[in-house]
PDB file of N, CA and C in Angstrom:
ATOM      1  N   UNK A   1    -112.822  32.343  89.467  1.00  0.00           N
ATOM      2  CA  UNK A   1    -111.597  33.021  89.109  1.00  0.00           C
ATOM      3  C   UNK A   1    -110.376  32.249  89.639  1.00  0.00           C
ATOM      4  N   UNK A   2    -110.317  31.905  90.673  1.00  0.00           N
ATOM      5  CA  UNK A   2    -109.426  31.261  91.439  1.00  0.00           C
ATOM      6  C   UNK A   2    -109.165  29.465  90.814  1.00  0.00           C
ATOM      7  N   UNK A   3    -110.400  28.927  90.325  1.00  0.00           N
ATOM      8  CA  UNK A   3    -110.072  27.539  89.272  1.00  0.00           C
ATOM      9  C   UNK A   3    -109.313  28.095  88.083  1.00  0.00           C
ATOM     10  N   UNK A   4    -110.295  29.026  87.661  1.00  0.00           N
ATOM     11  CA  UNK A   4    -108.964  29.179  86.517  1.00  0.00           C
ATOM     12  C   UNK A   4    -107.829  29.534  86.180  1.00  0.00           C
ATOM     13  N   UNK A   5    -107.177  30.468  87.345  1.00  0.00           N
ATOM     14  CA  UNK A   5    -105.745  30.808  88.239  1.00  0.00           C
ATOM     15  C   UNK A   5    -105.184  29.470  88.016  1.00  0.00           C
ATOM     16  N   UNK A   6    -105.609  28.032  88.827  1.00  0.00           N
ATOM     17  CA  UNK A   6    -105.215  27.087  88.990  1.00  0.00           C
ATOM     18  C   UNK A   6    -104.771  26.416  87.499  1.00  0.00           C
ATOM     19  N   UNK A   7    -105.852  25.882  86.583  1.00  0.00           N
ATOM     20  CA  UNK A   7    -105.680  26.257  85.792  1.00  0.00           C
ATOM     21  C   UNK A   7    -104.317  26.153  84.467  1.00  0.00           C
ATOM     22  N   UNK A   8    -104.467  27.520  84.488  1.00  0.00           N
ATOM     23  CA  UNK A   8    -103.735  28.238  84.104  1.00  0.00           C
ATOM     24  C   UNK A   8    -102.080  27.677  84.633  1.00  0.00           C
ATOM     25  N   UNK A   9    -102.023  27.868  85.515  1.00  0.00           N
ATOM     26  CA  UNK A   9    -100.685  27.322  86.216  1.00  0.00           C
ATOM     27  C   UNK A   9    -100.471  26.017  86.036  1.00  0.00           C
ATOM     28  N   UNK A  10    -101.500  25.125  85.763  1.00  0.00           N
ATOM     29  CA  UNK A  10    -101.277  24.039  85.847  1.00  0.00           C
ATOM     30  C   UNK A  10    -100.686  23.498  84.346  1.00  0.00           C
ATOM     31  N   UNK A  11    -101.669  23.969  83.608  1.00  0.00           N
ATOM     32  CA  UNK A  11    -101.441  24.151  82.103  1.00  0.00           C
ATOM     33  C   UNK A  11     -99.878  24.197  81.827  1.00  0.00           C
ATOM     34  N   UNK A  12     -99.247  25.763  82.268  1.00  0.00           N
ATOM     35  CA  UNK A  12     -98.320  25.819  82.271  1.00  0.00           C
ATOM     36  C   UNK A  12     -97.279  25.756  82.901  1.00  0.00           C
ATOM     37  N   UNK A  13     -97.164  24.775  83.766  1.00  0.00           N
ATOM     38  CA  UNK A  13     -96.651  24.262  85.081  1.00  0.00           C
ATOM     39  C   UNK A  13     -94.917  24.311  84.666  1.00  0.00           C
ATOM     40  N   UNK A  14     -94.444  23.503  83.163  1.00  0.00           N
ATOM     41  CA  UNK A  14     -93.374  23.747  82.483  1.00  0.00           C
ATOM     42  C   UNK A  14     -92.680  24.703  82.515  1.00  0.00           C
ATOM     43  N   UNK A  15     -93.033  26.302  82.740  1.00  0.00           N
ATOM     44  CA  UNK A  15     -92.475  26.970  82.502  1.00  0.00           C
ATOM     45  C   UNK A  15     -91.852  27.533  84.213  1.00  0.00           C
ATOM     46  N   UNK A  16     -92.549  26.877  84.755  1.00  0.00           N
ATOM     47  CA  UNK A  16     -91.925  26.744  86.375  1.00  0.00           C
ATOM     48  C   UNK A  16     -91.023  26.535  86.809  1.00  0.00           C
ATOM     49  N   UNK A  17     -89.768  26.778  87.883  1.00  0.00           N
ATOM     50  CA  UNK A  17     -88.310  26.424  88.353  1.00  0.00           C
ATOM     51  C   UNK A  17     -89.558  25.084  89.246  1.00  0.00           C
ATOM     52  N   UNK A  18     -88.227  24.068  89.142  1.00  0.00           N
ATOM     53  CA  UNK A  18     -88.844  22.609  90.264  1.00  0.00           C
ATOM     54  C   UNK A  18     -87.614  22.347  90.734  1.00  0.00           C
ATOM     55  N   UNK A  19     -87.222  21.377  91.278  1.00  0.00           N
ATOM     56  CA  UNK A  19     -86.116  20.400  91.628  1.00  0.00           C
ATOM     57  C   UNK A  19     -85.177  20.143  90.681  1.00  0.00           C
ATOM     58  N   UNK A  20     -85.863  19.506  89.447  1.00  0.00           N
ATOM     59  CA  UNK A  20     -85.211  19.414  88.493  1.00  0.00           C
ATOM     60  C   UNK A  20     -84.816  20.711  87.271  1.00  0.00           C
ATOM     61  N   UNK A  21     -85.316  21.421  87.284  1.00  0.00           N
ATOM     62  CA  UNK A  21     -85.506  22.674  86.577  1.00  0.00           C
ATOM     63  C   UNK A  21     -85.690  23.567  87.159  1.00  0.00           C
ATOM     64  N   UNK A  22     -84.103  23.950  87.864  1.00  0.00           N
ATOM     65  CA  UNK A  22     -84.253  25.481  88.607  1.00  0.00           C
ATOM     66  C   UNK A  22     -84.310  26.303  87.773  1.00  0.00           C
ATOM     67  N   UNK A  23     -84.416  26.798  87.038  1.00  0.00           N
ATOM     68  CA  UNK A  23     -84.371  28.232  85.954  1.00  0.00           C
ATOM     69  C   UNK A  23     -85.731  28.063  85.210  1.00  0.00           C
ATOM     70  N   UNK A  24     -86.478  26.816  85.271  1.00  0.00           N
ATOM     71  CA  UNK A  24     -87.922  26.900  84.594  1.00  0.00           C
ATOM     72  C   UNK A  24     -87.147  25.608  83.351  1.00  0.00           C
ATOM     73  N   UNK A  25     -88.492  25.762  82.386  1.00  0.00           N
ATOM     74  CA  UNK A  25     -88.407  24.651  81.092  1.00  0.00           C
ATOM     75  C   UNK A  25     -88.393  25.932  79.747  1.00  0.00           C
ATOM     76  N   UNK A  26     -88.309  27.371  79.909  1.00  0.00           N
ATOM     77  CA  UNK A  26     -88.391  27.400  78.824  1.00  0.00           C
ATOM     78  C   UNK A  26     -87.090  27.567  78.074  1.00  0.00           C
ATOM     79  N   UNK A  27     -87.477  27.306  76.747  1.00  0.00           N
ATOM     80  CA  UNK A  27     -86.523  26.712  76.093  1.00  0.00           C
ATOM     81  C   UNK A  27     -86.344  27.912  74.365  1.00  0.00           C
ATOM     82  N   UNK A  28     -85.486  28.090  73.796  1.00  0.00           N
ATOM     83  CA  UNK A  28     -85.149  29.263  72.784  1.00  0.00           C
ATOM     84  C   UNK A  28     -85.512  30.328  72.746  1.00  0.00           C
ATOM     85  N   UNK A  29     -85.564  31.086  73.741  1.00  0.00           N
ATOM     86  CA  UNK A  29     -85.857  32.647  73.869  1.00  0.00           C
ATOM     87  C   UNK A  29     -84.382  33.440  73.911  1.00  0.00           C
ATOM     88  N   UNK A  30     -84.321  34.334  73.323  1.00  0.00           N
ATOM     89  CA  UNK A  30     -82.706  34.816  73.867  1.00  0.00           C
ATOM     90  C   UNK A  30     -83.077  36.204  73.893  1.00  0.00           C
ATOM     91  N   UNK A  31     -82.498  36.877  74.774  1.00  0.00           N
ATOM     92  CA  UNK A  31     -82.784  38.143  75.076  1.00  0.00           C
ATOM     93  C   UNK A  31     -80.841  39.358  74.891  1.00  0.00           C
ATOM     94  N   UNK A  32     -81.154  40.272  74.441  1.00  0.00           N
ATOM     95  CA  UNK A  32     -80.020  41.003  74.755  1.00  0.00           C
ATOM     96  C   UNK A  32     -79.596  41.831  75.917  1.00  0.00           C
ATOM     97  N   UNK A  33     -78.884  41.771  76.710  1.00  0.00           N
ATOM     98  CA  UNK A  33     -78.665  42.621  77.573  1.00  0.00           C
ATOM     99  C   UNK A  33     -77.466  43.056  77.633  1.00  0.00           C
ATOM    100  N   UNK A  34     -77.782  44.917  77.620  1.00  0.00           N
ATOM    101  CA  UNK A  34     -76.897  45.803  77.218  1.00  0.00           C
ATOM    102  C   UNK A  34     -76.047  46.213  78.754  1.00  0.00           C
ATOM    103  N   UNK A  35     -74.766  45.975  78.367  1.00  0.00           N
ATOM    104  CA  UNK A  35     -74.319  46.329  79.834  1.00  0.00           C
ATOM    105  C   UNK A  35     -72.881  47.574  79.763  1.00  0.00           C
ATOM    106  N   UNK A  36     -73.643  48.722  80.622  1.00  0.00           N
ATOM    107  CA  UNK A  36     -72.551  49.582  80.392  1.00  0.00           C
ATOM    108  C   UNK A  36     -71.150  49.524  81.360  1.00  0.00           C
ATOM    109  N   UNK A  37     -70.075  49.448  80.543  1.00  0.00           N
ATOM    110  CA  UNK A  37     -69.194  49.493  81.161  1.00  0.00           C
ATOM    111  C   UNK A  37     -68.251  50.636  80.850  1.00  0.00           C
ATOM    112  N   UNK A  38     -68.884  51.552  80.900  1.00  0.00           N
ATOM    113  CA  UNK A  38     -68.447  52.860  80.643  1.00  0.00           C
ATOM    114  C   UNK A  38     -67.630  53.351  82.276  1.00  0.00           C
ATOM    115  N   UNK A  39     -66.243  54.319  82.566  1.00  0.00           N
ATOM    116  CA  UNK A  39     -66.294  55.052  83.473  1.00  0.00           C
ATOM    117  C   UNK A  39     -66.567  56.411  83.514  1.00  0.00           C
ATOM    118  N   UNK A  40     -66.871  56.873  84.348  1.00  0.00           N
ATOM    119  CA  UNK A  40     -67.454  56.681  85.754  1.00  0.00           C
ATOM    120  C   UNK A  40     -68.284  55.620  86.135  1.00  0.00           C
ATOM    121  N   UNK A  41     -68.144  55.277  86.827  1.00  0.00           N
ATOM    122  CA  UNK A  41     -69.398  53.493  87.359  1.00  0.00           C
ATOM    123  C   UNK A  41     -70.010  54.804  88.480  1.00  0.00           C
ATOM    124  N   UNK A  42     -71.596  54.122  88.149  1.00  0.00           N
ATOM    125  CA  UNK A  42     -72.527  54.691  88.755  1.00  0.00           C
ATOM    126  C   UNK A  42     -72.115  54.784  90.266  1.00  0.00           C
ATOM    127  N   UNK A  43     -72.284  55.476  91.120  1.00  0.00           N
ATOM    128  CA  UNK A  43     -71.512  55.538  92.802  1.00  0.00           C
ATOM    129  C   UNK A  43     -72.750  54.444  93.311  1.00  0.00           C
ATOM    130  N   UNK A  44     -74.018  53.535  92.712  1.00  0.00           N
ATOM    131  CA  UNK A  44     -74.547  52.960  93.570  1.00  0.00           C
ATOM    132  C   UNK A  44     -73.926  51.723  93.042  1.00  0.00           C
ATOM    133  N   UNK A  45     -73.398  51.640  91.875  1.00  0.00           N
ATOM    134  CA  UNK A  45     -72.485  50.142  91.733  1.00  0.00           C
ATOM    135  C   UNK A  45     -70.845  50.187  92.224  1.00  0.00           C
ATOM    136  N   UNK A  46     -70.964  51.278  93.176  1.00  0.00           N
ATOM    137  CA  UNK A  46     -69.454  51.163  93.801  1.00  0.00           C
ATOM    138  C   UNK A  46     -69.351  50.323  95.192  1.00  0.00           C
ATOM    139  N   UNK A  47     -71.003  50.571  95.676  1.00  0.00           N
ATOM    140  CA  UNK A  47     -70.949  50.230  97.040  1.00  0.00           C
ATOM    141  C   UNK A  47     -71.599  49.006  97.070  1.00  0.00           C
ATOM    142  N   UNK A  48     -71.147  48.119  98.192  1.00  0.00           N
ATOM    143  CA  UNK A  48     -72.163  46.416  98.382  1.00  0.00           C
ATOM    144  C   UNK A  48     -72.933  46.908  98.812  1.00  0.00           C
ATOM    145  N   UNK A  49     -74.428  45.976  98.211  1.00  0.00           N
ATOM    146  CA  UNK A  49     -75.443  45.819  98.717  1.00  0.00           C
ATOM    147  C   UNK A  49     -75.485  45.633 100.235  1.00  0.00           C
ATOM    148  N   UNK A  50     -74.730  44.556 100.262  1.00  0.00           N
ATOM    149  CA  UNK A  50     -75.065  44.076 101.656  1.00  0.00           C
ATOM    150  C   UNK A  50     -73.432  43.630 102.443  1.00  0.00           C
ATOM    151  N   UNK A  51     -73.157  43.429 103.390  1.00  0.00           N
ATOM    152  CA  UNK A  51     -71.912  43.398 104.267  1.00  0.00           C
ATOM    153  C   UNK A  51     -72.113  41.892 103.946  1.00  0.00           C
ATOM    154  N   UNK A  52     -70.918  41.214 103.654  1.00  0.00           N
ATOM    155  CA  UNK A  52     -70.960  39.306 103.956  1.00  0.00           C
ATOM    156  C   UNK A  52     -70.146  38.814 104.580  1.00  0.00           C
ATOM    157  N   UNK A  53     -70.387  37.886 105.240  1.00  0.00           N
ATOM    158  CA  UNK A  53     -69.627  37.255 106.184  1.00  0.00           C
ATOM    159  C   UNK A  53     -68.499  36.322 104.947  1.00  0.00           C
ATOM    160  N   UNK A  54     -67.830  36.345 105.861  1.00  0.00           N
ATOM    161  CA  UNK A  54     -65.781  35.109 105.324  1.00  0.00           C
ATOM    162  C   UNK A  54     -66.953  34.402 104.192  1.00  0.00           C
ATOM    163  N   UNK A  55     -67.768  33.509 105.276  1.00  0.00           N
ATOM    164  CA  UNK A  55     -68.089  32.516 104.747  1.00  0.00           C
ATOM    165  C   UNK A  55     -68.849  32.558 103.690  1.00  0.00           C
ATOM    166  N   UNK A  56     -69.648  33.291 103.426  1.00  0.00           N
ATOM    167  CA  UNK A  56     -70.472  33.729 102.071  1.00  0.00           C
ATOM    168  C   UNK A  56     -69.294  34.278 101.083  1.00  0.00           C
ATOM    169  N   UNK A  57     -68.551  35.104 101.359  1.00  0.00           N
ATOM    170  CA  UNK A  57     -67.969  35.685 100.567  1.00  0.00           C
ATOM    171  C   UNK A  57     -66.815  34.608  99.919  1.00  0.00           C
ATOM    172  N   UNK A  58     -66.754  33.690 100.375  1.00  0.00           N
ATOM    173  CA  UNK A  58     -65.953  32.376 100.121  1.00  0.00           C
ATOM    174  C   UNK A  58     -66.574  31.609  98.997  1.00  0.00           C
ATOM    175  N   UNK A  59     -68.170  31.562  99.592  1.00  0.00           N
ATOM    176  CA  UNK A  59     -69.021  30.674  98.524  1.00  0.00           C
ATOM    177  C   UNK A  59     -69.521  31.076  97.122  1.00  0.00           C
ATOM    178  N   UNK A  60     -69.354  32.746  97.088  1.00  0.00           N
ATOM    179  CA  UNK A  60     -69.886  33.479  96.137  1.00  0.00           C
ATOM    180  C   UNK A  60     -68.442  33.160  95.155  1.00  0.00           C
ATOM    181  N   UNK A  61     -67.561  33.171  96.009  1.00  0.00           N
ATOM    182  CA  UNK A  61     -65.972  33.198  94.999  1.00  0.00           C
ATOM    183  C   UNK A  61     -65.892  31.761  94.252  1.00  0.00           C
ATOM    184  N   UNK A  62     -66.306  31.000  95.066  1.00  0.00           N
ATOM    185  CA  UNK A  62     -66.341  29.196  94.386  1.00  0.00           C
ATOM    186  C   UNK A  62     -67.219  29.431  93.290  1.00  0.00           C
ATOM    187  N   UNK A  63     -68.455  30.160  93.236  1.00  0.00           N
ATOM    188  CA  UNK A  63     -69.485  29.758  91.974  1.00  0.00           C
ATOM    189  C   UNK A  63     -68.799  30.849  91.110  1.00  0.00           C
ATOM    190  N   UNK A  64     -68.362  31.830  91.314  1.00  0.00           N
ATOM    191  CA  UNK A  64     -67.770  32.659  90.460  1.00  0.00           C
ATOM    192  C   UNK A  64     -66.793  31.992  89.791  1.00  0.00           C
ATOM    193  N   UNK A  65     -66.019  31.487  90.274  1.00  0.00           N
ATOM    194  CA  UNK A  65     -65.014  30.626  89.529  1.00  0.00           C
ATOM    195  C   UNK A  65     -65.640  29.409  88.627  1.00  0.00           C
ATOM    196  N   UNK A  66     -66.287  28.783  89.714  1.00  0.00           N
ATOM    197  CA  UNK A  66     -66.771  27.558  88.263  1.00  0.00           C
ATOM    198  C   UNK A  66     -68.029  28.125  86.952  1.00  0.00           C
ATOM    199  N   UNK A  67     -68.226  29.243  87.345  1.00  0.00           N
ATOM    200  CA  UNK A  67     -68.905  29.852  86.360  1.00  0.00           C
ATOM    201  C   UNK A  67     -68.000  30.784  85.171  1.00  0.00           C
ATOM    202  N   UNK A  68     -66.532  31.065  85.462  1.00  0.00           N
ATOM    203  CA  UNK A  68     -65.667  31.377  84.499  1.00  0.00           C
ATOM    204  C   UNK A  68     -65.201  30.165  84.153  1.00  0.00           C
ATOM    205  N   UNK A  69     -64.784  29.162  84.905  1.00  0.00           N
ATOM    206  CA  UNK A  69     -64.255  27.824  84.300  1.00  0.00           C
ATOM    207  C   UNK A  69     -65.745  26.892  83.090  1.00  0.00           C
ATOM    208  N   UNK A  70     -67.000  27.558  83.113  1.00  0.00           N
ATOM    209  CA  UNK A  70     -67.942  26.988  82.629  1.00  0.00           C
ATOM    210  C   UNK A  70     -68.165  28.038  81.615  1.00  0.00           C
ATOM    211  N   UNK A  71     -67.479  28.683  81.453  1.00  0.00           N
ATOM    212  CA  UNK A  71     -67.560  29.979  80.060  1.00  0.00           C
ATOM    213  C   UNK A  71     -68.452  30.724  80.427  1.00  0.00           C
ATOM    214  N   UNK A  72     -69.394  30.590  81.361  1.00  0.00           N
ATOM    215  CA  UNK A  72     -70.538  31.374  81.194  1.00  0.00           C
ATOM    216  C   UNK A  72     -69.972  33.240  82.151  1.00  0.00           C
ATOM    217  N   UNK A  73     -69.087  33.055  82.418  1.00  0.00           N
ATOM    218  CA  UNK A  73     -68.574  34.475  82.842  1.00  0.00           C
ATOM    219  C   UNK A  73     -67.116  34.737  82.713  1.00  0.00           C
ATOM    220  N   UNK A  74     -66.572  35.997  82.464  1.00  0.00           N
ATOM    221  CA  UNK A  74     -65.436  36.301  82.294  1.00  0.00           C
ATOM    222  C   UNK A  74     -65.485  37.732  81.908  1.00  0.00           C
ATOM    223  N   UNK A  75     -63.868  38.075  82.818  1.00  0.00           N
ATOM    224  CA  UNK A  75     -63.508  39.333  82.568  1.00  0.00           C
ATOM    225  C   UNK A  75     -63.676  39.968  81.294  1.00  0.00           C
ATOM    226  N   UNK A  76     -64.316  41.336  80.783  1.00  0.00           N
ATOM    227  CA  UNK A  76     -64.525  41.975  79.656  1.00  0.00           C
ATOM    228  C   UNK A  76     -63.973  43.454  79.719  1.00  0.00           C
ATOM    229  N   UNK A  77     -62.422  43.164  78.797  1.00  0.00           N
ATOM    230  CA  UNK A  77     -62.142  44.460  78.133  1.00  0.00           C
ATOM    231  C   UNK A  77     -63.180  45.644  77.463  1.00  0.00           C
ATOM    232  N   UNK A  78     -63.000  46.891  77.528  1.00  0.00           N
ATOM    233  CA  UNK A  78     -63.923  47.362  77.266  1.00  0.00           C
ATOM    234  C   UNK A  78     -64.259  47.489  75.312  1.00  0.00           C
ATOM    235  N   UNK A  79     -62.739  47.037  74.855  1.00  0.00           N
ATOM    236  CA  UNK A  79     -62.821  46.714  73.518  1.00  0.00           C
ATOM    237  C   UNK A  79     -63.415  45.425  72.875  1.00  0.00           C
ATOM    238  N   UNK A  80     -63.597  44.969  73.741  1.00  0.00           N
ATOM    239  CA  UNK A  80     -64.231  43.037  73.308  1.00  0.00           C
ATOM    240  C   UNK A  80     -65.582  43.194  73.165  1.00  0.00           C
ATOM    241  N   UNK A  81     -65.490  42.263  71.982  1.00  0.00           N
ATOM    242  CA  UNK A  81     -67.045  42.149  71.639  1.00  0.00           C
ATOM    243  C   UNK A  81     -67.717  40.462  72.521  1.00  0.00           C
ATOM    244  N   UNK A  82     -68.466  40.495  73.106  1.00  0.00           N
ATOM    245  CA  UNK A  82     -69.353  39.022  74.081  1.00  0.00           C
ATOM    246  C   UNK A  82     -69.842  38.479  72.837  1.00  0.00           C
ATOM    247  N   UNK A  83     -69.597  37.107  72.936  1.00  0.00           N
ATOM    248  CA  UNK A  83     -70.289  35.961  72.396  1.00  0.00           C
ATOM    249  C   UNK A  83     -71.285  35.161  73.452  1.00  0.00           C
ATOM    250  N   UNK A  84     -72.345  35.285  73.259  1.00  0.00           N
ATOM    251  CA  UNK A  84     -73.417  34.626  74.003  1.00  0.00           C
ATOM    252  C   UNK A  84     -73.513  33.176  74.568  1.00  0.00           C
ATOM    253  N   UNK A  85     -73.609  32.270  75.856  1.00  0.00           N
ATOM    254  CA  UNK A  85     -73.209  30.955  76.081  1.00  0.00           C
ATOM    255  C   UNK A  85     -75.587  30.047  76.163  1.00  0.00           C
ATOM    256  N   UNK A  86     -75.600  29.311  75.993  1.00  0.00           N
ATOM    257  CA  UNK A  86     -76.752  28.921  76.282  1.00  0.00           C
ATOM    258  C   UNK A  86     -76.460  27.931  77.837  1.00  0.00           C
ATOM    259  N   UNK A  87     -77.378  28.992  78.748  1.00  0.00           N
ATOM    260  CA  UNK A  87     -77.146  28.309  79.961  1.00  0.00           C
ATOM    261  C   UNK A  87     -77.396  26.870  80.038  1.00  0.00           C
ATOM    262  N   UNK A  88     -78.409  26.622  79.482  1.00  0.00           N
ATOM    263  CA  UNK A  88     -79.408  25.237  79.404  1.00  0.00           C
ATOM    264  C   UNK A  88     -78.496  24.208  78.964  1.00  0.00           C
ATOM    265  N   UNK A  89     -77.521  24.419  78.588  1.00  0.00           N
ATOM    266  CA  UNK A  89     -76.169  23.356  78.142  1.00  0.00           C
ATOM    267  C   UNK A  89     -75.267  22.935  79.444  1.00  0.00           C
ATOM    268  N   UNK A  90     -75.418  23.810  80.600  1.00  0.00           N
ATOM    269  CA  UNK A  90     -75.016  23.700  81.520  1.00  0.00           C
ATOM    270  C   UNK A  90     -74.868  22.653  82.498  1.00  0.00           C
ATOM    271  N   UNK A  91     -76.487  22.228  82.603  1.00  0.00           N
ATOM    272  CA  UNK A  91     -76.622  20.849  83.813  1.00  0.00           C
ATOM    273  C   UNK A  91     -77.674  21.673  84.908  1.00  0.00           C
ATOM    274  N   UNK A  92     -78.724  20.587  85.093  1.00  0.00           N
ATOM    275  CA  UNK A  92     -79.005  20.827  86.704  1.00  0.00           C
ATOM    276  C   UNK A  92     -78.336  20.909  87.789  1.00  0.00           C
ATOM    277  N   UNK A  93     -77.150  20.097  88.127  1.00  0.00           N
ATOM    278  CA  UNK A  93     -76.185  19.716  89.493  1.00  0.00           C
ATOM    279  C   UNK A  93     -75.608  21.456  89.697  1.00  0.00           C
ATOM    280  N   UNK A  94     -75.393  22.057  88.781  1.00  0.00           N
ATOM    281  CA  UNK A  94     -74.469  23.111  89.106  1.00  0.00           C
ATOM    282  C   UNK A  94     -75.241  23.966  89.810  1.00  0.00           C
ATOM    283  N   UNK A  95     -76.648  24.664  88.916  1.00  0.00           N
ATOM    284  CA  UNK A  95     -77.641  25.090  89.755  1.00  0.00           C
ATOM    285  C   UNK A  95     -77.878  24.812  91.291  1.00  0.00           C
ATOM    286  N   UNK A  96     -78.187  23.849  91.437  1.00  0.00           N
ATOM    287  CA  UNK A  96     -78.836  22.770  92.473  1.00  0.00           C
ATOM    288  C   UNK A  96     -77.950  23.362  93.589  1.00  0.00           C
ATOM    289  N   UNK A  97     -76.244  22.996  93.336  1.00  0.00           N
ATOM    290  CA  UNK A  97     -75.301  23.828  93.984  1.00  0.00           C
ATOM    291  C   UNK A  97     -75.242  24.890  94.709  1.00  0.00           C
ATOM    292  N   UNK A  98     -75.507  26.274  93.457  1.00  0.00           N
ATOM    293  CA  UNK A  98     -75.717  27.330  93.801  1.00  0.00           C
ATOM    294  C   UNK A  98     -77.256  27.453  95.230  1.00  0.00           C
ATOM    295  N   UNK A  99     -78.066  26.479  94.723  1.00  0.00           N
ATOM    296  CA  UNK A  99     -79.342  27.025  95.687  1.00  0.00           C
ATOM    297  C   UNK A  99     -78.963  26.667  96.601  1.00  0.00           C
ATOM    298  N   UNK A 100     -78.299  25.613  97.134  1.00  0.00           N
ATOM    299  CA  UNK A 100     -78.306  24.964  98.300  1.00  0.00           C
ATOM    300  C   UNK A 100     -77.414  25.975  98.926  1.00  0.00           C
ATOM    301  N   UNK A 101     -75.802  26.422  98.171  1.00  0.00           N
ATOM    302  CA  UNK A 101     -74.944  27.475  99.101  1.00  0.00           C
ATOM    303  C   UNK A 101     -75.812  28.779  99.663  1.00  0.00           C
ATOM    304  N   UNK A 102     -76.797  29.331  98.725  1.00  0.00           N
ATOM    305  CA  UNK A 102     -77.893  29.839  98.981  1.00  0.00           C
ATOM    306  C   UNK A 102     -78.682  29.848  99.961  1.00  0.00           C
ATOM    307  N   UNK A 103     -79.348  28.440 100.349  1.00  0.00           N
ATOM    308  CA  UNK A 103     -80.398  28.795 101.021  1.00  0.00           C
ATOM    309  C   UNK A 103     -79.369  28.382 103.138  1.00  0.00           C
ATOM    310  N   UNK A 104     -78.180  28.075 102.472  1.00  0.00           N
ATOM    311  CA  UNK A 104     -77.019  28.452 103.610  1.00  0.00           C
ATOM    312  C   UNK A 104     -76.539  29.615 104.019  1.00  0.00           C
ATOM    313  N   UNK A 105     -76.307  30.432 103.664  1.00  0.00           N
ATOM    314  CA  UNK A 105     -75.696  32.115 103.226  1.00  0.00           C
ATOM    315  C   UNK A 105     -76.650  33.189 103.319  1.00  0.00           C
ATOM    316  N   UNK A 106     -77.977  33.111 102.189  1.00  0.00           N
ATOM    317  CA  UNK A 106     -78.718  33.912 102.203  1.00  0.00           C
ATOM    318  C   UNK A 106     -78.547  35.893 101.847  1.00  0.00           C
ATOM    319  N   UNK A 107     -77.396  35.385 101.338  1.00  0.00           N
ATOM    320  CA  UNK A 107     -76.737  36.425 100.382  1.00  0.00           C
ATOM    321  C   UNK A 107     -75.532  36.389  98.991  1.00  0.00           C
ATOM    322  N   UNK A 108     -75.718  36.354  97.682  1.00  0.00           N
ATOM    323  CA  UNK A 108     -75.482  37.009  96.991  1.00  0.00           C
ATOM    324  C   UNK A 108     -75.261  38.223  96.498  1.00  0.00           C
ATOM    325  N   UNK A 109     -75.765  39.388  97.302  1.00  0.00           N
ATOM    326  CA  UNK A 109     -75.706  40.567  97.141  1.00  0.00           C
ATOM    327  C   UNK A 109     -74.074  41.430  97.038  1.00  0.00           C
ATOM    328  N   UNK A 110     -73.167  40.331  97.041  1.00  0.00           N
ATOM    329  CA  UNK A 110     -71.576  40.741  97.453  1.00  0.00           C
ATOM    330  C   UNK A 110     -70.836  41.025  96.179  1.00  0.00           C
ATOM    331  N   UNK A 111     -71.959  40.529  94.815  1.00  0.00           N
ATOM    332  CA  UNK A 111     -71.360  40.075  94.094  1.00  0.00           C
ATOM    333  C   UNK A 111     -70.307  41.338  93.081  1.00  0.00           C
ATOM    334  N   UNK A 112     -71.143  42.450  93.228  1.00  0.00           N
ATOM    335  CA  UNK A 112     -70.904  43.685  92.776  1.00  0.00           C
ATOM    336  C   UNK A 112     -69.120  44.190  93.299  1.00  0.00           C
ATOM    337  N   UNK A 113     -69.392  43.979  94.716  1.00  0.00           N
ATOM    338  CA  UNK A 113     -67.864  44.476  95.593  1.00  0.00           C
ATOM    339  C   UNK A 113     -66.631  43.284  95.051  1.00  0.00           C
ATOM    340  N   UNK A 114     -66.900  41.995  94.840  1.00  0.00           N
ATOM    341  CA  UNK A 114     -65.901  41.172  94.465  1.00  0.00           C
ATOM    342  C   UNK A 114     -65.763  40.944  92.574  1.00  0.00           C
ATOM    343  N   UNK A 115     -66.557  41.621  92.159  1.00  0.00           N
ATOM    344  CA  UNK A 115     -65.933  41.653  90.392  1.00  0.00           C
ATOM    345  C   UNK A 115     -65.390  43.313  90.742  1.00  0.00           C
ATOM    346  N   UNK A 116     -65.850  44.265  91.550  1.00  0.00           N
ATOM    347  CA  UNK A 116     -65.128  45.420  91.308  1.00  0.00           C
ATOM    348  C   UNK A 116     -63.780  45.545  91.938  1.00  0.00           C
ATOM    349  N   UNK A 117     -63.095  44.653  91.200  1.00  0.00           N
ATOM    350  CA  UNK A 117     -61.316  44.926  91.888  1.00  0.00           C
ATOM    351  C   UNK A 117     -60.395  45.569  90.786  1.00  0.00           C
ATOM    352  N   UNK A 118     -61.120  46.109  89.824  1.00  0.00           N
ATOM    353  CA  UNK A 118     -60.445  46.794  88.730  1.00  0.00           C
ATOM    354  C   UNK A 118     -58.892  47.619  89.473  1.00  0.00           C
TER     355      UNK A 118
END
C-alpha cells in the first residue's frame, strides 16, 4: 500500500508546489468563487484572526500593494462586476517573495483587519 502511495505521488509529482512552482503545475482549471459583500459583515469577519506585530503588518501591506499594482486585487464596489486575472501569468519571483516574508512573520492572518477600513 505504501509503494503505491509512493507511486502515485510520484506519477503525479507535477501537480505539487516545489521551489520553482509554489502554487503546484496545474494548469486551466478555473473555479468561481462567490464572495458576499453584502452588509451586515458577518461579526467573525469583523475581528483579526490573530494580533500582528508593526512588522508583519508592514509586510502584509507591501504584498497587498504589489498585488493591486499586479491586477490581481482591488477594491470592489458593490455594483461592479470582477473580471477574472490568471495567476500563472504572474511569475515565480513574486510568490517566492511572499513565502520567504512568510516563513519570517508567520502570519497572514491580519489580512481581514487591513482590507476592512471601509
Amino acid at each position: 500500500m505504501r509503494n503505491e502511495l509512493i507511486d502515485v505521488l510520484y506519477t503525479y509529482n507535477n501537480a505539487f508546489s516545489s521551489d520553482n512552482e509554489p502554487l503546484g503545475a496545474i494548469r486551466g482549471h478555473e473555479i468561481d468563487i462567490t464572495l458576499n459583500i453584502d452588509r451586515p459583515y458577518p461579526p467573525v469577519l469583523k475581528i483579526p484572526a490573530y494580533q500582528a506585530s508593526p512588522r508583519a503588518r508592514e509586510a502584509l501591506s507591501k504584498h497587498i500593494q504589489e498585488l493591486i499594482q499586479l491586477g490581481v486585487l482591488r477594491k470592489v464596489g458593490h455594483n461592479e462586476e470582477i473580471e477574472g486575472i490568471n495567476i500563472t501569468d504572474i511569475g515565480t519571483e513574486f510568490f517566492e517573495e511572499v513565502r520567504e516574508s512568510y516563513k519570517k512573520d508567520k502570519n497572514f492572518h491580519i489580512l481581514t483587519s487591513l482590507l476592512d477600513k471601509d
